[in-house]
N, C-alpha and C. Protein backbone atom coordinates (compact mmCIF):
# COMPACT_ATOMS: atom_id res chain seq x y z
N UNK A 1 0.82 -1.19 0.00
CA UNK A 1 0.00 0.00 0.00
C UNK A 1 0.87 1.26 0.00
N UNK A 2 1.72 1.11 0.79
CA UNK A 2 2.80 2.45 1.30
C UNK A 2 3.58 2.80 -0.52
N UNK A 3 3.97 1.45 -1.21
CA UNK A 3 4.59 1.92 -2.19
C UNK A 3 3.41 2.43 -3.25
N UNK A 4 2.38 1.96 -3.63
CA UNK A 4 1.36 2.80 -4.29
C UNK A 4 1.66 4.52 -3.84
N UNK A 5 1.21 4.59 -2.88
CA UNK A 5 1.25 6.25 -2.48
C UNK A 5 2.42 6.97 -2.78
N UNK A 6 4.03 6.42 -2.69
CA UNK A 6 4.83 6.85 -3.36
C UNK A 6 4.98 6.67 -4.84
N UNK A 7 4.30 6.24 -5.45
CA UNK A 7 3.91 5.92 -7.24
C UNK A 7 3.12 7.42 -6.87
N UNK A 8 2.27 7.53 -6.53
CA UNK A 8 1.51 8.64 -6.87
C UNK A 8 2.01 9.98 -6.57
N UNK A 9 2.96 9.79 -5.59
CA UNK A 9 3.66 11.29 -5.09
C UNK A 9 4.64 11.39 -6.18
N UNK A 10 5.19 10.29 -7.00
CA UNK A 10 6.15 10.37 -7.94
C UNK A 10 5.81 10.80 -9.14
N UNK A 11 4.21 10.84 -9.91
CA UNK A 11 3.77 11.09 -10.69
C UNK A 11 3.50 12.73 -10.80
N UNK A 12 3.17 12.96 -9.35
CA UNK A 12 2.57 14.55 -9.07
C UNK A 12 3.77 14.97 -9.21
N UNK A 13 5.06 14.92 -9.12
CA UNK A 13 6.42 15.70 -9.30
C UNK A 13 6.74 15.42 -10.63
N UNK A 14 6.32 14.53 -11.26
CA UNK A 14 6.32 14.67 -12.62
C UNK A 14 5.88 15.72 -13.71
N UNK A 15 4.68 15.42 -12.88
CA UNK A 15 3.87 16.79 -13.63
C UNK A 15 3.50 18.11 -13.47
N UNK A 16 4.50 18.16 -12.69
CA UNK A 16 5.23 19.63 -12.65
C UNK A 16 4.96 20.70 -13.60
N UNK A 17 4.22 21.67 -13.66
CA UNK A 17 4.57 22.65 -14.86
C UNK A 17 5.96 23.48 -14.77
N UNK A 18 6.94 23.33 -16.15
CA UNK A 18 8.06 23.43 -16.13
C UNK A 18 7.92 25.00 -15.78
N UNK A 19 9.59 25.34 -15.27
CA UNK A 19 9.67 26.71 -14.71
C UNK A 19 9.48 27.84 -15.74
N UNK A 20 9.17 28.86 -15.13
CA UNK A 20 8.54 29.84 -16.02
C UNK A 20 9.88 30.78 -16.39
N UNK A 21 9.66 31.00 -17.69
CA UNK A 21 10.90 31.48 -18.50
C UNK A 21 11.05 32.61 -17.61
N UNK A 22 12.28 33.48 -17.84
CA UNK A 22 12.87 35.20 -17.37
C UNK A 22 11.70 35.93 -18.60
N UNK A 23 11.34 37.23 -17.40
CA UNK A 23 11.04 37.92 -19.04
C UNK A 23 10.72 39.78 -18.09
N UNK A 24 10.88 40.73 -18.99
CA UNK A 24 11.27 41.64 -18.53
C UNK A 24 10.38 42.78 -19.64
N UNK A 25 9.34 42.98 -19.63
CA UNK A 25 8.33 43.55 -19.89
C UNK A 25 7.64 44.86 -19.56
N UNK A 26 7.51 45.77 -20.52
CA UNK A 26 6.86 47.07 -20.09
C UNK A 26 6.01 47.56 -20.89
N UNK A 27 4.55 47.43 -20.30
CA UNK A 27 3.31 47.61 -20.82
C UNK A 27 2.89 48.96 -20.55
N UNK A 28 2.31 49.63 -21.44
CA UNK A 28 2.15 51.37 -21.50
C UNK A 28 0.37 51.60 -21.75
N UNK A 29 -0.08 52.38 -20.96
CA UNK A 29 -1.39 52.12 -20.21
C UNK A 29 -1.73 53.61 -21.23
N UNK A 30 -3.32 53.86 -21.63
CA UNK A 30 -4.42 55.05 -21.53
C UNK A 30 -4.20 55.55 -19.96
N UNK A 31 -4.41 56.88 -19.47
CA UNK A 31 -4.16 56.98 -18.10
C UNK A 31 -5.56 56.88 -17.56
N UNK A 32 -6.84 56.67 -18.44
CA UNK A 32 -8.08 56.18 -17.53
C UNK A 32 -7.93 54.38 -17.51
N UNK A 33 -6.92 53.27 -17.91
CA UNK A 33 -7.15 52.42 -17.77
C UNK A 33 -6.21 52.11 -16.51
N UNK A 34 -4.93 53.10 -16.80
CA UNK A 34 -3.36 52.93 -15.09
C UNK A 34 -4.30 53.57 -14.13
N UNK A 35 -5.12 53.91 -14.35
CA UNK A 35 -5.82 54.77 -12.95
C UNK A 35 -6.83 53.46 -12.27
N UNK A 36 -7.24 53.14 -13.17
CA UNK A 36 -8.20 51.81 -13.08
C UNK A 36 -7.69 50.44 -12.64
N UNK A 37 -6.82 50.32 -13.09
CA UNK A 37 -5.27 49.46 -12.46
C UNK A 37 -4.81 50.05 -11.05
N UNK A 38 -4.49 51.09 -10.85
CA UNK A 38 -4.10 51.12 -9.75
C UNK A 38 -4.93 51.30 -8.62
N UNK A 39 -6.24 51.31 -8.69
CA UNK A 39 -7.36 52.03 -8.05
C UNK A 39 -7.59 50.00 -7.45
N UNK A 40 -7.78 49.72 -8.39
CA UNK A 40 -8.17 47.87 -7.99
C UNK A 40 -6.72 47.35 -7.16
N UNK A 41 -5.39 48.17 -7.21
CA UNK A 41 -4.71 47.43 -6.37
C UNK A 41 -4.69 48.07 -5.10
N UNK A 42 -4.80 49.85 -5.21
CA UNK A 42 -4.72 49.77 -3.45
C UNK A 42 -6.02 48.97 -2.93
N UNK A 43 -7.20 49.09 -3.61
CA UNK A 43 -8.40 48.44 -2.66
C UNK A 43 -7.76 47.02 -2.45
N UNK A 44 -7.24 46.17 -3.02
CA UNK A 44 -6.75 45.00 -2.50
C UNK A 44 -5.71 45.32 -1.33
N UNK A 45 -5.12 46.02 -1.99
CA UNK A 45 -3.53 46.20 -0.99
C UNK A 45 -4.50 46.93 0.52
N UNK A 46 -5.29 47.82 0.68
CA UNK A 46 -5.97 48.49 1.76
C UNK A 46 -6.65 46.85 2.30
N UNK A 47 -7.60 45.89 1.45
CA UNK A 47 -7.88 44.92 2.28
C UNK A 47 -7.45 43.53 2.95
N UNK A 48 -6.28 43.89 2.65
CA UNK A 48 -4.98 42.72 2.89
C UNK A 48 -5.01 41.60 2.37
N UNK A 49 -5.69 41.67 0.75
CA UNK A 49 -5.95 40.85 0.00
C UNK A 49 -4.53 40.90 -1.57
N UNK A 50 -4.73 39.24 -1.79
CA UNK A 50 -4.02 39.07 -3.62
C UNK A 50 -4.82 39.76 -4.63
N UNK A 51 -3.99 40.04 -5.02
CA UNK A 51 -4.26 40.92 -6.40
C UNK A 51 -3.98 40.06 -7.69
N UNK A 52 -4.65 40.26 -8.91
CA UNK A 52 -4.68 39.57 -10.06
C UNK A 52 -4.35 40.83 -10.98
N UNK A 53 -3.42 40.16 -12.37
CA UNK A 53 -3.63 41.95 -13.22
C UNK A 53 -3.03 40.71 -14.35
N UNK A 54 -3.52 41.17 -15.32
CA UNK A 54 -2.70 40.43 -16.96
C UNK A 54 -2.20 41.25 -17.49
N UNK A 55 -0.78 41.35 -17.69
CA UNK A 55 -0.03 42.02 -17.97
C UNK A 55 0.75 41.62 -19.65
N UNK A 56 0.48 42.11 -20.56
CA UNK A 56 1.10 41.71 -21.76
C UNK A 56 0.87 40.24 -22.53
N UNK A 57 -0.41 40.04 -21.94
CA UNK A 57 -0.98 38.75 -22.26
C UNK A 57 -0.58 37.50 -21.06
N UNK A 58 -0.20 37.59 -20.02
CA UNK A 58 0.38 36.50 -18.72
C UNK A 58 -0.01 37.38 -17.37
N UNK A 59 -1.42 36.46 -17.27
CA UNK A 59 -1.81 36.57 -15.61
C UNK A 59 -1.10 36.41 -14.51
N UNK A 60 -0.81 37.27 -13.87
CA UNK A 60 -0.11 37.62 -12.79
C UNK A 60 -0.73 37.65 -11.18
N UNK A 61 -0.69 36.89 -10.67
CA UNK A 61 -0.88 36.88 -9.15
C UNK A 61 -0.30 37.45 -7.97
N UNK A 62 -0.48 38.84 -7.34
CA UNK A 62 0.51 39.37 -6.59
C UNK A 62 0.30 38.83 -5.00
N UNK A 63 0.82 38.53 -4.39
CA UNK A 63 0.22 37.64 -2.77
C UNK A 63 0.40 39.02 -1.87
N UNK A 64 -0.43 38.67 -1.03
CA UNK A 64 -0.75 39.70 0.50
C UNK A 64 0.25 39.87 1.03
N UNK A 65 1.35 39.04 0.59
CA UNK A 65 3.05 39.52 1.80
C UNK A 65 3.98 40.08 0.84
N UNK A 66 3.62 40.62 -0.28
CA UNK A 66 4.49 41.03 -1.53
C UNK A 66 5.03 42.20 -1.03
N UNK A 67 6.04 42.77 -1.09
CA UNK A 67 7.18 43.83 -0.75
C UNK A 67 6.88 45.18 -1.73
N UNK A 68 6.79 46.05 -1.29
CA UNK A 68 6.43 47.50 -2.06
C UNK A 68 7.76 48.57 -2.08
N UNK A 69 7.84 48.80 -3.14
CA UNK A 69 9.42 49.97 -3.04
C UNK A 69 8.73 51.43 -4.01
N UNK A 70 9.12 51.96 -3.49
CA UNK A 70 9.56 53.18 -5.05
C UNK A 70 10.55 53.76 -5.09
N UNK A 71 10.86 53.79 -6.81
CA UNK A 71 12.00 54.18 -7.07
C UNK A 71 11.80 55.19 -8.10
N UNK A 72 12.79 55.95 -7.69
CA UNK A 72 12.93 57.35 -8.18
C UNK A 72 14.47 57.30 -9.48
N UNK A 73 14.58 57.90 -10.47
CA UNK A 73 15.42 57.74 -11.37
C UNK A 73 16.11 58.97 -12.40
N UNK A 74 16.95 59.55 -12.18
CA UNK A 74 17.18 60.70 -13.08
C UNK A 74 18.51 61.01 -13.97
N UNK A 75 18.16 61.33 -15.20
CA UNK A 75 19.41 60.60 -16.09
C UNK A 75 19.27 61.06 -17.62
N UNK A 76 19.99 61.86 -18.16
CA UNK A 76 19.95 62.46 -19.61
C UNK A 76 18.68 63.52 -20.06
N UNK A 77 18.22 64.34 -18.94
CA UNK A 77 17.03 64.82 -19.21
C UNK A 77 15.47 64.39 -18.98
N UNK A 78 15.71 62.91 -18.28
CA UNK A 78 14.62 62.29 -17.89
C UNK A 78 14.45 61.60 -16.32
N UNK A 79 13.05 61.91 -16.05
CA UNK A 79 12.99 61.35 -14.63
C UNK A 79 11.98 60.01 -15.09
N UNK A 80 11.98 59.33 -13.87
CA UNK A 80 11.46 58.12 -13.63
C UNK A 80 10.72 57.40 -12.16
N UNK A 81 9.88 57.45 -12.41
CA UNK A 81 8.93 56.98 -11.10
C UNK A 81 8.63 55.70 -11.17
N UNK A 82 8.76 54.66 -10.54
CA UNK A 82 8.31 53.79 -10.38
C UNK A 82 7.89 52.92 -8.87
N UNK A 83 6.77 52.76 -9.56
CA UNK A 83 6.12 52.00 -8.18
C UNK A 83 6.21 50.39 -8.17
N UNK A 84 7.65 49.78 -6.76
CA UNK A 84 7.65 48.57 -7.56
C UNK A 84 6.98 47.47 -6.41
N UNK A 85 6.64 46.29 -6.75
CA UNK A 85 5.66 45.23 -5.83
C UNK A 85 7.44 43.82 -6.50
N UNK A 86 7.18 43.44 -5.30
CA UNK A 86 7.92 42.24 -5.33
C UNK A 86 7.61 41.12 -4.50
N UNK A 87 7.85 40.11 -5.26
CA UNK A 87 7.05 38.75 -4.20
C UNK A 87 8.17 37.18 -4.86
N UNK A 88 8.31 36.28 -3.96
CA UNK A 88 8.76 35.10 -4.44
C UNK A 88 8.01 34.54 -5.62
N UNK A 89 8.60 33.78 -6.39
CA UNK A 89 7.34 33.02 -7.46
C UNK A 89 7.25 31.25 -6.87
N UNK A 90 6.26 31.34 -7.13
CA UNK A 90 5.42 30.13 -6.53
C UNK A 90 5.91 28.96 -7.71
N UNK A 91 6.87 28.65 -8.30
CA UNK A 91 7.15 27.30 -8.85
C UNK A 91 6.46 25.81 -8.46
């Protein structure tokens, strides 16, 4: 019996969905749709809830313990704001 159950724990690591490629992406918003985007994440982020957003065609899951920075950037005539969220990926 005991070795059945390790057949089956051996199958579930099998079928693994393979790791998710690197990818480094920047999607450029209407400012009534980034307003609309960001409006749905503080209400999550205010209710200590995950956030969902599809970003460039790949659904994205942000978790309730995700890390928040901003970064500020200035360089050849241009500034840069960014608001950044960081979280482990769930492999």
């Amino acid at each position: 019996m005991a070795e059945r159950g390790n057949r089956r724990r051996n199958r579930r690591k099998e079928r693994r969905l393979p790791a998710k490629k690197a990818r480094d992406v920047e999607k450029t918003y209407v400012r009534s749709a980034f307003v609309a985007k960001l409006r749905r994440f503080a209400d999550a982020l205010e209710a200590g809830e995950a956030f969902s957003i599809s970003v460039a065609g790949e659904r994205l899951r942000v978790p309730r313990d995700a890390r928040f920075s901003i970064e500020h950037e200035r360089g050849d005539g241009d500034e840069e704001l960014e608001f950044q969220i960081k979280w482990k990926s769930q492999d």
